[in-house]
PDB file of N, CA and C in Angstrom:
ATOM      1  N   UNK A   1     -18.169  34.405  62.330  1.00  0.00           N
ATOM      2  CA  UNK A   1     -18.091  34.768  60.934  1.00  0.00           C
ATOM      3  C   UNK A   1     -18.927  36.009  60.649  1.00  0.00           C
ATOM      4  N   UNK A   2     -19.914  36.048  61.716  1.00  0.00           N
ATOM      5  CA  UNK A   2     -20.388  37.438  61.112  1.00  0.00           C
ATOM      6  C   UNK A   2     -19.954  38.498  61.031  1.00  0.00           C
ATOM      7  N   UNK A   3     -18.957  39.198  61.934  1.00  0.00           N
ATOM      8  CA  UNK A   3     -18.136  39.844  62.290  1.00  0.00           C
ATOM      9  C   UNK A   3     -16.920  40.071  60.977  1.00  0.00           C
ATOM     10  N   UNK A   4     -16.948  39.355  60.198  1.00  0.00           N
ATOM     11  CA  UNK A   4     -15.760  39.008  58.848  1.00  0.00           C
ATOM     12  C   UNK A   4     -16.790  39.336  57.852  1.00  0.00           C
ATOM     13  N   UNK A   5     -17.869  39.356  57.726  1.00  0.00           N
ATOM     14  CA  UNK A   5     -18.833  39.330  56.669  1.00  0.00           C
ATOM     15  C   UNK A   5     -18.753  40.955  56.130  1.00  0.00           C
ATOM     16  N   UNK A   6     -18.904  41.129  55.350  1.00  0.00           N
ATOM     17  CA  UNK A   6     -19.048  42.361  53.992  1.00  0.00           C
ATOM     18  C   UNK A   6     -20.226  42.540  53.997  1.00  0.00           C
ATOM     19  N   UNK A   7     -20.931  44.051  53.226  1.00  0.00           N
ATOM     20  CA  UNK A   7     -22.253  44.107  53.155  1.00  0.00           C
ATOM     21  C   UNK A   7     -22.489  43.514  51.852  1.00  0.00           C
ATOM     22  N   UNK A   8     -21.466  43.007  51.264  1.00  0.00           N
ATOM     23  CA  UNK A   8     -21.791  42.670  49.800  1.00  0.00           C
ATOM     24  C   UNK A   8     -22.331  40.871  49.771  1.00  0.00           C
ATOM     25  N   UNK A   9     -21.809  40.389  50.794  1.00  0.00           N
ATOM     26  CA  UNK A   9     -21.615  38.672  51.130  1.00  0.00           C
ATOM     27  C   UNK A   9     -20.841  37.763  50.378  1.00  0.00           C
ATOM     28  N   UNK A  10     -19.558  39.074  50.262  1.00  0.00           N
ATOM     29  CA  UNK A  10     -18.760  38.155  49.854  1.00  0.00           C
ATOM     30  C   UNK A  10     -17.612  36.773  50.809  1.00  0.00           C
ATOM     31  N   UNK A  11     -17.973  37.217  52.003  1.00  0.00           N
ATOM     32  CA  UNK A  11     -17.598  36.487  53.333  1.00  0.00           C
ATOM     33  C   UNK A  11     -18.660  34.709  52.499  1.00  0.00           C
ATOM     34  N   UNK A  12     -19.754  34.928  52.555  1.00  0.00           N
ATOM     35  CA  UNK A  12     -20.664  33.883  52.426  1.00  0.00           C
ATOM     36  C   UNK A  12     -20.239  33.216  51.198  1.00  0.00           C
ATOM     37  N   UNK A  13     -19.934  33.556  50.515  1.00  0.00           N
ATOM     38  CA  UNK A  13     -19.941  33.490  48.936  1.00  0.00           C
ATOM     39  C   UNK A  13     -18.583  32.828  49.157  1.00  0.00           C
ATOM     40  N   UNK A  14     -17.368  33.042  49.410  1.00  0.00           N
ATOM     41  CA  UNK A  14     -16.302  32.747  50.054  1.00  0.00           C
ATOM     42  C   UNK A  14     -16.840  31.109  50.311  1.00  0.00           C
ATOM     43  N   UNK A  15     -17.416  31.127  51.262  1.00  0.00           N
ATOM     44  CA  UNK A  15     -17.128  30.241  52.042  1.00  0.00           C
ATOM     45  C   UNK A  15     -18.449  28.776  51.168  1.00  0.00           C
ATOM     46  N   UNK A  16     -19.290  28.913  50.842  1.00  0.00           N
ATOM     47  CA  UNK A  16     -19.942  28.511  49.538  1.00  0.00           C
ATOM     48  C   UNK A  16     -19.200  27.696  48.375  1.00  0.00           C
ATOM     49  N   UNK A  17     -18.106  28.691  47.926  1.00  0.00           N
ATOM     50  CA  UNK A  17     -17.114  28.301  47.097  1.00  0.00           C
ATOM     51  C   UNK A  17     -16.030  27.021  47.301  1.00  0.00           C
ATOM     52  N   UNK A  18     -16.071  27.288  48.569  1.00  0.00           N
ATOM     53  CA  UNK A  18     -15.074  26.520  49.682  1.00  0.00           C
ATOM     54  C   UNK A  18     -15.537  25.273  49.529  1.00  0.00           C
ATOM     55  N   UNK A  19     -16.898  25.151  50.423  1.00  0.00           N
ATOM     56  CA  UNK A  19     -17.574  23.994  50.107  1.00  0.00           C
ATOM     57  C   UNK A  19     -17.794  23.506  49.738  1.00  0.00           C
ATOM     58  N   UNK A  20     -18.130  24.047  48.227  1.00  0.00           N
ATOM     59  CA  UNK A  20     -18.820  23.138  47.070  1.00  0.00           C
ATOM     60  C   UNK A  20     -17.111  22.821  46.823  1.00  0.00           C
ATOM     61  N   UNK A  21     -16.818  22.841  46.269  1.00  0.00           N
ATOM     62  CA  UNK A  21     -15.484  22.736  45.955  1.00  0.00           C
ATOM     63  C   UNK A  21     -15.091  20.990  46.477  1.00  0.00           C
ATOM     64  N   UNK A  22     -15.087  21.464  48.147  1.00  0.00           N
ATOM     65  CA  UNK A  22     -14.929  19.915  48.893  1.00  0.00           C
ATOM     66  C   UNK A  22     -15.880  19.505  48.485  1.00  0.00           C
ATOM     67  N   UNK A  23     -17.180  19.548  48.779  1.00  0.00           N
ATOM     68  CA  UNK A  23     -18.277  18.003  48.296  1.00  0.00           C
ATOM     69  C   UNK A  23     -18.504  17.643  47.234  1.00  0.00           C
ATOM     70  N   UNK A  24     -18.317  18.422  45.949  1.00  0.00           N
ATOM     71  CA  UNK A  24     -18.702  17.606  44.740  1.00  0.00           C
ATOM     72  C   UNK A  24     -17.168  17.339  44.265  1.00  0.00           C
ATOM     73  N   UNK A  25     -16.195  16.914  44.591  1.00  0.00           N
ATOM     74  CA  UNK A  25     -14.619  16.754  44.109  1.00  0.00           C
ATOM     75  C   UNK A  25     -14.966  15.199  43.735  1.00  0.00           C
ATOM     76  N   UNK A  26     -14.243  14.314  42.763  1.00  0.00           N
ATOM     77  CA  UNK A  26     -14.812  13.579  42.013  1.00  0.00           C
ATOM     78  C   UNK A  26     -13.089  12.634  42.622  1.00  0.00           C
ATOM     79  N   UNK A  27     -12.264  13.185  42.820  1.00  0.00           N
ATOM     80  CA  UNK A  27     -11.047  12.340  43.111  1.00  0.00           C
ATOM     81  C   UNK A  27     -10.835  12.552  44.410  1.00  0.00           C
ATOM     82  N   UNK A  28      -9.667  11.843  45.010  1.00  0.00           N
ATOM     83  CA  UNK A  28      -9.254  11.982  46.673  1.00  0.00           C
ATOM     84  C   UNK A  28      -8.564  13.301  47.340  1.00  0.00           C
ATOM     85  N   UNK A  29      -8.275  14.232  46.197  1.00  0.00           N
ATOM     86  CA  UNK A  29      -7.740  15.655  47.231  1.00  0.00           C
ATOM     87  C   UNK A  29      -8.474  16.529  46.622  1.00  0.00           C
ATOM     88  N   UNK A  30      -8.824  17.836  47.065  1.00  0.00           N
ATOM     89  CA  UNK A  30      -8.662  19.148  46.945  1.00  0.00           C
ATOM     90  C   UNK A  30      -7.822  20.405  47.216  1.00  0.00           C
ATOM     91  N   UNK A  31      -7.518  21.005  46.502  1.00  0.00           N
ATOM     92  CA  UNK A  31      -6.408  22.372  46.652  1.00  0.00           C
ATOM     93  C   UNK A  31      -7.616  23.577  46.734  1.00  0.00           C
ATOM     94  N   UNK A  32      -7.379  24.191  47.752  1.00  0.00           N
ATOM     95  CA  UNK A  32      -8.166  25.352  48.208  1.00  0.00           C
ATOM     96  C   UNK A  32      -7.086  26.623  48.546  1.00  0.00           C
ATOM     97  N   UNK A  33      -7.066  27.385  47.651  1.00  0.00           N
ATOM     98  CA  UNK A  33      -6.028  28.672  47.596  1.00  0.00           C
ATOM     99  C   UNK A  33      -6.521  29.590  48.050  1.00  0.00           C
ATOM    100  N   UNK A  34      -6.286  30.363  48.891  1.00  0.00           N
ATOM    101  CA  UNK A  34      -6.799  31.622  49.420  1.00  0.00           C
ATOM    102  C   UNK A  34      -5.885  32.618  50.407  1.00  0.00           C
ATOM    103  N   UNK A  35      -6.772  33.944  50.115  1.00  0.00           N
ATOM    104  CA  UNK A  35      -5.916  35.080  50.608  1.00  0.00           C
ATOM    105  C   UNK A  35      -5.994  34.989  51.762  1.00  0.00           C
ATOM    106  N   UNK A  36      -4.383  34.918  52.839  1.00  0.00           N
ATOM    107  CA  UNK A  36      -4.412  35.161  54.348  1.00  0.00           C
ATOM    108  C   UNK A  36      -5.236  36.380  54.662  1.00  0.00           C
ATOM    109  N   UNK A  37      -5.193  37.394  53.989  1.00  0.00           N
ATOM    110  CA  UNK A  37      -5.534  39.104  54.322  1.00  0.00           C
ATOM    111  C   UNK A  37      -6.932  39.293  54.348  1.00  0.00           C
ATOM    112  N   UNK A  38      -7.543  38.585  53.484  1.00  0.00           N
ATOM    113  CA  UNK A  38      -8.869  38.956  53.092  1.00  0.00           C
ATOM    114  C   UNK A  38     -10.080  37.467  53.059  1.00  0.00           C
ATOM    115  N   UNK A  39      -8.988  36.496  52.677  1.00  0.00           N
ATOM    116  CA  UNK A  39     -10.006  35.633  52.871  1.00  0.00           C
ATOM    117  C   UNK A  39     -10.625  34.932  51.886  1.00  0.00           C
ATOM    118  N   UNK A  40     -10.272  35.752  50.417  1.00  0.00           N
ATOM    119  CA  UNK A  40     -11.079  35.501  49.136  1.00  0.00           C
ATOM    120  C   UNK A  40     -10.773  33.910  48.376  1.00  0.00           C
ATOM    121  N   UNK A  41     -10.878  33.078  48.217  1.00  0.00           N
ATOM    122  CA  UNK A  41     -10.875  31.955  47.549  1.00  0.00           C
ATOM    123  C   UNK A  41     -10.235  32.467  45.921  1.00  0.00           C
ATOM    124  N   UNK A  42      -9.124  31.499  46.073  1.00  0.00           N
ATOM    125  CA  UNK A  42      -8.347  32.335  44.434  1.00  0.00           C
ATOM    126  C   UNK A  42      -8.274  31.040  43.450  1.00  0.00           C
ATOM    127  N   UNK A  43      -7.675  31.110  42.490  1.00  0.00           N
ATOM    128  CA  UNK A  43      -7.337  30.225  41.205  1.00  0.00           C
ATOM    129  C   UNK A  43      -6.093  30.608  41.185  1.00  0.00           C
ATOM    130  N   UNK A  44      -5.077  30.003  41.259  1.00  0.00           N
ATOM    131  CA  UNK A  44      -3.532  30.075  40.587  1.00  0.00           C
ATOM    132  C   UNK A  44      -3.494  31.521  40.332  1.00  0.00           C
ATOM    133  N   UNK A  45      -3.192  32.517  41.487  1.00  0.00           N
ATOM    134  CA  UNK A  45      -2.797  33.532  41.113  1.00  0.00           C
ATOM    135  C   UNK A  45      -2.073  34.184  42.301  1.00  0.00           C
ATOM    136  N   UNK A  46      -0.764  34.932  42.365  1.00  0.00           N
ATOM    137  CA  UNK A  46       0.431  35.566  43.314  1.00  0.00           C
ATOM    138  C   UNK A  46      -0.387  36.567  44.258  1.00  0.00           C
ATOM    139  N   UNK A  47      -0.915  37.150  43.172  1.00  0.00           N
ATOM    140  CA  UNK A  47      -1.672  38.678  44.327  1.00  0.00           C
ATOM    141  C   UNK A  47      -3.532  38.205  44.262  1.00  0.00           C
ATOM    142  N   UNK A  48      -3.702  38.597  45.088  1.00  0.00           N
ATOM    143  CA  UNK A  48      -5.108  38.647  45.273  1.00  0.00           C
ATOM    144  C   UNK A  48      -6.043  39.856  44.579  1.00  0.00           C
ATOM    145  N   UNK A  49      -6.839  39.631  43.984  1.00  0.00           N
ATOM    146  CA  UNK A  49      -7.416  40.524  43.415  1.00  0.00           C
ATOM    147  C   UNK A  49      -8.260  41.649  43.821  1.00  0.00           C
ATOM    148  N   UNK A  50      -8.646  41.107  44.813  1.00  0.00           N
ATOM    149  CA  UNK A  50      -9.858  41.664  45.729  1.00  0.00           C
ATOM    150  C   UNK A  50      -8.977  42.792  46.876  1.00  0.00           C
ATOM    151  N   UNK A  51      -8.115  42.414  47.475  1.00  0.00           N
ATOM    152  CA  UNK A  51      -7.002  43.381  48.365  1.00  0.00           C
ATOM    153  C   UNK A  51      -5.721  43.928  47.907  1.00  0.00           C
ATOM    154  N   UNK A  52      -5.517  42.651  47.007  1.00  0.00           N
ATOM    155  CA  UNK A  52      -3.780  42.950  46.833  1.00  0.00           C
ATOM    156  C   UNK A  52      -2.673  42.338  47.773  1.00  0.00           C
ATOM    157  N   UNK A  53      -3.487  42.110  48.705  1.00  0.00           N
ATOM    158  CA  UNK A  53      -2.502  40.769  49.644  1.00  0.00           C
ATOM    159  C   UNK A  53      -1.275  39.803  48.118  1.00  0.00           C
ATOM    160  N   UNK A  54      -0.768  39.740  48.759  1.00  0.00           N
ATOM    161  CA  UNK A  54       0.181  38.888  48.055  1.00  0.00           C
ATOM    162  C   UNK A  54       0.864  37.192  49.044  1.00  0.00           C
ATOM    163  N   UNK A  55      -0.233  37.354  50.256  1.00  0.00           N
ATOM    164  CA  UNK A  55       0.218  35.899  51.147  1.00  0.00           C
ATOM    165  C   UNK A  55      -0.661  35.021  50.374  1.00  0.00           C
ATOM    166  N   UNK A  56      -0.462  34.347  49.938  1.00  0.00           N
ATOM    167  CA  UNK A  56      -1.608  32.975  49.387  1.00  0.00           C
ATOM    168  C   UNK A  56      -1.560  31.858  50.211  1.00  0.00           C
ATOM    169  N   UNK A  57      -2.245  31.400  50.933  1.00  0.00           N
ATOM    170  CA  UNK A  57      -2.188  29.689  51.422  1.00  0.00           C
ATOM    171  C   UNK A  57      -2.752  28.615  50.543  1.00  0.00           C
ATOM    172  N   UNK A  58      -2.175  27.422  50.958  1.00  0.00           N
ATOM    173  CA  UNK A  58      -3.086  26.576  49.613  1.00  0.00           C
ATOM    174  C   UNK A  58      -3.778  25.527  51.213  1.00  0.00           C
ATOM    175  N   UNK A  59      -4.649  24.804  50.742  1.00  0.00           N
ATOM    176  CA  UNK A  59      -5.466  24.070  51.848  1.00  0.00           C
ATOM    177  C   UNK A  59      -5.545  22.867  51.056  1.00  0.00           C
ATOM    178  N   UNK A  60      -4.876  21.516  51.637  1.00  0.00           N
ATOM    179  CA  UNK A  60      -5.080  20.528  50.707  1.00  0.00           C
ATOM    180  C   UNK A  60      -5.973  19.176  51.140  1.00  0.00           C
ATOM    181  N   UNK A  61      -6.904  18.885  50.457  1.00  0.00           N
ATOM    182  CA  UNK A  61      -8.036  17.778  51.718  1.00  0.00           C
ATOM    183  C   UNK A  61      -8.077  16.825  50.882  1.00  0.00           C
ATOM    184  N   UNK A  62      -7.960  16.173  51.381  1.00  0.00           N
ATOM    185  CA  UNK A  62      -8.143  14.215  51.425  1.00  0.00           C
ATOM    186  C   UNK A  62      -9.678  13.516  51.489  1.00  0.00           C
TER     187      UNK A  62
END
């Protein structure tokens, strides 16, 4: 991961988001959306804001 990391830390910050996300979830799934291109963690949105990628994956956990 260091190698993916930004000087800004948005790599870290990313992945932070990710996490918290899974451990404090209060019901049995989570939806985790994010840009194939870049990596950025999104909210219900087509293009990515941060690149402009337009691949979105969704990540769904149990």
């Amino acid at each position: 991961m260091r190698g993916q990391q930004q000087s800004d830390g948005t790599a870290r910050s990313t992945m932070r988001k990710a996490l918290s996300a899974v451990l404090s979830r209060t019901d049995d799934r989570t939806v985790i959306e994010e840009c194939r291109r870049c990596g950025t963690t999104l909210e219900s949105v087509s293009i990515c804001p941060a690149c402009g990628g337009s691949d979105i994956v969704e990540y769904r956990l149990r």
